[in-house]
N, C-alpha and C. Protein backbone atom coordinates (compact mmCIF):
# COMPACT_ATOMS: atom_id res chain seq x y z
N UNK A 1 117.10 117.49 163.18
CA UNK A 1 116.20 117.76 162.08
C UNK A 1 115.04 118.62 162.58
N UNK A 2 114.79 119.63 162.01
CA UNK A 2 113.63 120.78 162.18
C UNK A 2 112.14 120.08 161.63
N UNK A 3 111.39 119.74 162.57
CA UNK A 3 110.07 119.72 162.00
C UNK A 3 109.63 120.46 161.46
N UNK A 4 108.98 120.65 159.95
CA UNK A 4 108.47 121.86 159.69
C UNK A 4 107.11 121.51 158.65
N UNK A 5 105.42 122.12 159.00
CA UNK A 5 104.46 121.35 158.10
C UNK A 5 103.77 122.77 157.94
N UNK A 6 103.17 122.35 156.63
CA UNK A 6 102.61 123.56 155.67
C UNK A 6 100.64 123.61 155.43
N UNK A 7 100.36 124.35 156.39
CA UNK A 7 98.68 124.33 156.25
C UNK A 7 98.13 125.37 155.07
N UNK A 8 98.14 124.61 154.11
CA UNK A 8 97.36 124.81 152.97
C UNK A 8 95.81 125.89 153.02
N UNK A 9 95.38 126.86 152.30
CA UNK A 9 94.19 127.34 152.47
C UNK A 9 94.07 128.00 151.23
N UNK A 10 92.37 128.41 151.11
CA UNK A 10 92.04 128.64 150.07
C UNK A 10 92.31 130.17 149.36
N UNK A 11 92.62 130.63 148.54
CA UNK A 11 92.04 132.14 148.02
C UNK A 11 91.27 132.68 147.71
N UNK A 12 89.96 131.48 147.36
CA UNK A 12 88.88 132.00 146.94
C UNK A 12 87.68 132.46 147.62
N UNK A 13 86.92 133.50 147.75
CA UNK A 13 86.44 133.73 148.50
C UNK A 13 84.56 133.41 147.61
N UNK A 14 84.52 132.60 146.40
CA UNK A 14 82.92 133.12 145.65
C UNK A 14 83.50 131.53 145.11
N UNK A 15 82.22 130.19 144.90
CA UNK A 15 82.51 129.39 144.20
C UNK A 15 81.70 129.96 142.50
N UNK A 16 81.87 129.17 141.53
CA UNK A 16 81.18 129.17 140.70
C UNK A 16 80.16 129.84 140.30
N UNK A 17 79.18 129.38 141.52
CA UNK A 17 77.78 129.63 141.58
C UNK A 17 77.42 130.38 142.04
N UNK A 18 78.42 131.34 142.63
CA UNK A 18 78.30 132.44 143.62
C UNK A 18 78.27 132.36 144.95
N UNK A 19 77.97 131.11 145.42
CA UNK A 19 78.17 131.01 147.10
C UNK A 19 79.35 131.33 147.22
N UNK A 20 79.22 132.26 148.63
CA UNK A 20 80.69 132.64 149.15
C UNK A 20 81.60 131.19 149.83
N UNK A 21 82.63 131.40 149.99
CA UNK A 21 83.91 130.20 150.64
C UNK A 21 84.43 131.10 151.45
N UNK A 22 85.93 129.85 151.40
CA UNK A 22 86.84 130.45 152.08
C UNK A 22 87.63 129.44 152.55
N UNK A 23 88.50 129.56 153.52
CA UNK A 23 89.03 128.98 154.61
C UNK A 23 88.14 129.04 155.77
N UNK A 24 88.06 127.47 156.19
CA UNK A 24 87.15 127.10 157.56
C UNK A 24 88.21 127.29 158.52
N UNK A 25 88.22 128.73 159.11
CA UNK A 25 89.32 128.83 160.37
C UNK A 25 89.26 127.42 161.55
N UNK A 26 88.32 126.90 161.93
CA UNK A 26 88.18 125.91 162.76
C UNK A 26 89.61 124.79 162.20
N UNK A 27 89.00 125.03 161.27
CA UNK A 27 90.60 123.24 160.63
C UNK A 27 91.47 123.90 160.46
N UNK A 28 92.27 125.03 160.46
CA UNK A 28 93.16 125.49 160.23
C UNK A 28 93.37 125.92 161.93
N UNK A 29 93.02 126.20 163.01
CA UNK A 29 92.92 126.35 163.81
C UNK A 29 93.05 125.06 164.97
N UNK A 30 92.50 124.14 164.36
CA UNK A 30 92.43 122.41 165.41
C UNK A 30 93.95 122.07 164.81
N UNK A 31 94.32 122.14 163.85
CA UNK A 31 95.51 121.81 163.10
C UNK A 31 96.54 122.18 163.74
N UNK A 32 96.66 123.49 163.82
CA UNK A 32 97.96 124.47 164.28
C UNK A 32 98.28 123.32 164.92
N UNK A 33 97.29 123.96 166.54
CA UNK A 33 97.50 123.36 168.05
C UNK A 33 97.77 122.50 167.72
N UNK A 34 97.69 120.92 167.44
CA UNK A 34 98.19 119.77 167.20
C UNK A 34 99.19 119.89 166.65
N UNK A 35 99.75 119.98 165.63
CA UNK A 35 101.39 120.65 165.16
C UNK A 35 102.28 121.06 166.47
N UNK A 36 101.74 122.62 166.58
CA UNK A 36 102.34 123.08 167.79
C UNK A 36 103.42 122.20 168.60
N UNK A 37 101.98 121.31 169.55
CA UNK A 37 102.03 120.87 170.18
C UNK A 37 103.30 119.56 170.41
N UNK A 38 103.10 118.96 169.04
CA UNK A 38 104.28 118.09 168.89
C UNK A 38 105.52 118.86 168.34
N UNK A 39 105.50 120.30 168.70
CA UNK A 39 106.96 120.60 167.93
C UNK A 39 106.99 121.13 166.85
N UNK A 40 106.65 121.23 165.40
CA UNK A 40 106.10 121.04 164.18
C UNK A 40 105.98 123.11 164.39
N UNK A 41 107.28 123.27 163.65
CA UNK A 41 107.28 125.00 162.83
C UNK A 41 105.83 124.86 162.37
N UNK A 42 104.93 125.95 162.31
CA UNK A 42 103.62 125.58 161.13
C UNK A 42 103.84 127.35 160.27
N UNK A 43 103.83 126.58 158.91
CA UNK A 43 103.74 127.90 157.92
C UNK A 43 102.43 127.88 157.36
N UNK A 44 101.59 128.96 156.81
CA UNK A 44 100.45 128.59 156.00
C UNK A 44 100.81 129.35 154.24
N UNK A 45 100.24 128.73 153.66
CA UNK A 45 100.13 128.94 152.51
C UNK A 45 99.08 129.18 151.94
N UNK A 46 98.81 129.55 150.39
CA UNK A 46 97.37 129.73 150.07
C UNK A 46 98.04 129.55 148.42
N UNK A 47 96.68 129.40 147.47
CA UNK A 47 97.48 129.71 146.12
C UNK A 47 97.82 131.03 145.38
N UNK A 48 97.29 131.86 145.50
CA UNK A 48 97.77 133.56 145.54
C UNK A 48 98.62 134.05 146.52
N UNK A 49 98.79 133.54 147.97
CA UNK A 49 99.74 133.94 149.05
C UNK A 49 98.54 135.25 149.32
N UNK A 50 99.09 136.02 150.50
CA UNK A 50 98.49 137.24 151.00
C UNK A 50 97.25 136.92 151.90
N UNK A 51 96.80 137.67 151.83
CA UNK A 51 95.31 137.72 153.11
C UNK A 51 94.30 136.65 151.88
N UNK A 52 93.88 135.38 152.80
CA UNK A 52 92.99 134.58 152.77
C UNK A 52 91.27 134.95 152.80
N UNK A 53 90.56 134.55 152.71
CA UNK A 53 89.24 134.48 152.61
C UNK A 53 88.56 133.62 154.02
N UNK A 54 88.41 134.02 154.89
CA UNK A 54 87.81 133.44 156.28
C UNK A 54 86.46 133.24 156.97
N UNK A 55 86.04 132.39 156.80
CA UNK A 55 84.52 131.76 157.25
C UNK A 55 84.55 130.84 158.57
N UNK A 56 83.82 130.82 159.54
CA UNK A 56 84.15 130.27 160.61
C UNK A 56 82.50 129.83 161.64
N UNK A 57 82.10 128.81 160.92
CA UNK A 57 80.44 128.60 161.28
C UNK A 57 80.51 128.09 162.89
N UNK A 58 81.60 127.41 163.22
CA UNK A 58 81.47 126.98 164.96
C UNK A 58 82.78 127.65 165.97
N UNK A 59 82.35 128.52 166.77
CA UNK A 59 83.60 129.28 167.23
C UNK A 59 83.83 128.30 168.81
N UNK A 60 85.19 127.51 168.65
CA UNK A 60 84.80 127.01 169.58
C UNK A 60 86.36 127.58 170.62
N UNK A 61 86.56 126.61 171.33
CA UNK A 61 87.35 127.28 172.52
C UNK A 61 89.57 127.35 171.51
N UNK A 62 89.32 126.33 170.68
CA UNK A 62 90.56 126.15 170.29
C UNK A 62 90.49 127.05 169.13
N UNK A 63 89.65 127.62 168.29
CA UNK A 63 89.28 128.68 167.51
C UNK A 63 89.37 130.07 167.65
N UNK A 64 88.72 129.76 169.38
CA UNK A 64 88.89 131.59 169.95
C UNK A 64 90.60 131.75 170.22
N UNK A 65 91.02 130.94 170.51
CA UNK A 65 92.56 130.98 171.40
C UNK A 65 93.00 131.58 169.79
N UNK A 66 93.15 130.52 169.19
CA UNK A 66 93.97 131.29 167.93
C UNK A 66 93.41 132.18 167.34
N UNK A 67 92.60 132.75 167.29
CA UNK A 67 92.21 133.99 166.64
C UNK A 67 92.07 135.43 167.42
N UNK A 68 92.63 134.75 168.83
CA UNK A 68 92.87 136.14 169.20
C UNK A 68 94.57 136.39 169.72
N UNK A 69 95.34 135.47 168.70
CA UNK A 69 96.58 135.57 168.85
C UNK A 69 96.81 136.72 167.47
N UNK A 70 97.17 137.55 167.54
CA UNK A 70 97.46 138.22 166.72
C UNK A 70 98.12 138.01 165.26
N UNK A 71 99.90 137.43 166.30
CA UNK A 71 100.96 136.91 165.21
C UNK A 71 100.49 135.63 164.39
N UNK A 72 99.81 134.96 165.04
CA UNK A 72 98.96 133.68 164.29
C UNK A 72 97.73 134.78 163.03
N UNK A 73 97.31 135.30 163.81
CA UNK A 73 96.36 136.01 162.40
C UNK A 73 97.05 136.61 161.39
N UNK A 74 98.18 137.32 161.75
CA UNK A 74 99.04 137.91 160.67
C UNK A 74 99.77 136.97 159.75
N UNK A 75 99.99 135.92 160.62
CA UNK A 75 100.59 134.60 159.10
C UNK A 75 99.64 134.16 158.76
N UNK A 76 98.53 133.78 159.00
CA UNK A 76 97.37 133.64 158.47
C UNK A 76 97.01 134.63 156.86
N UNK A 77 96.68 135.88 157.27
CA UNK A 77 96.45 136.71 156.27
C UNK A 77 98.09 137.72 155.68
N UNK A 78 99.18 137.15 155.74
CA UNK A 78 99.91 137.01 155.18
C UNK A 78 100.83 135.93 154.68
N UNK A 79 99.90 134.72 153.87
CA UNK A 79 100.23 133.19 154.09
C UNK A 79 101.22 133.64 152.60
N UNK A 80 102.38 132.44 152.44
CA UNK A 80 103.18 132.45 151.11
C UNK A 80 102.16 131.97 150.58
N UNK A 81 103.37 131.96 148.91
CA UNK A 81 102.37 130.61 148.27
C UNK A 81 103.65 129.94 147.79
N UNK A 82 102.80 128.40 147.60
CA UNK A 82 103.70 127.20 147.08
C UNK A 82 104.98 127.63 146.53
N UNK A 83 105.12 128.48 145.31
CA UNK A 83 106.67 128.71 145.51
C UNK A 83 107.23 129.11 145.91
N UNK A 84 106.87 129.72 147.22
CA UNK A 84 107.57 130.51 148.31
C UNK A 84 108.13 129.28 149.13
């Protein structure tokens, strides 16, 4: 049996009120590695699919690793969506 888990993220980049969002790369980033790690395919998704909205207030050592993996940034900002 193929492990396989789906990290969810946002599309929106403006709430309501106008504060900007996004995806907190840090939790999408602490996540992977743990997946990874046990094995676990990781796909990301979003609800529009395509390039995500990215905010990232603490850059820490498991943050930098994946964000300067390339192929990880490219599924990142080319995430499906749910009915994909």
């Amino acid at each position: 049996m193929n492990k396989h888990v789906l990290i969810a993220m946002s599309s929106h980049d403006t709430m309501t009120n106008g504060q900007k969002t996004g995806t907190f790369l840090p939790e999408v980033a602490h996540a992977y590695w743990v997946f990874e790690k046990a094995g676990f395919k990781v796909s990301f998704i979003s609800v529009k699919g395509g390039e995500v909205p990215l905010y990232e207030t603490d850059r820490d050592e498991s943050t930098i690793r994946f964000a300067q993996r390339p192929t990880l940034m490219q599924s990142v900002h080319s995430s499906l969506t749910a009915d994909d």
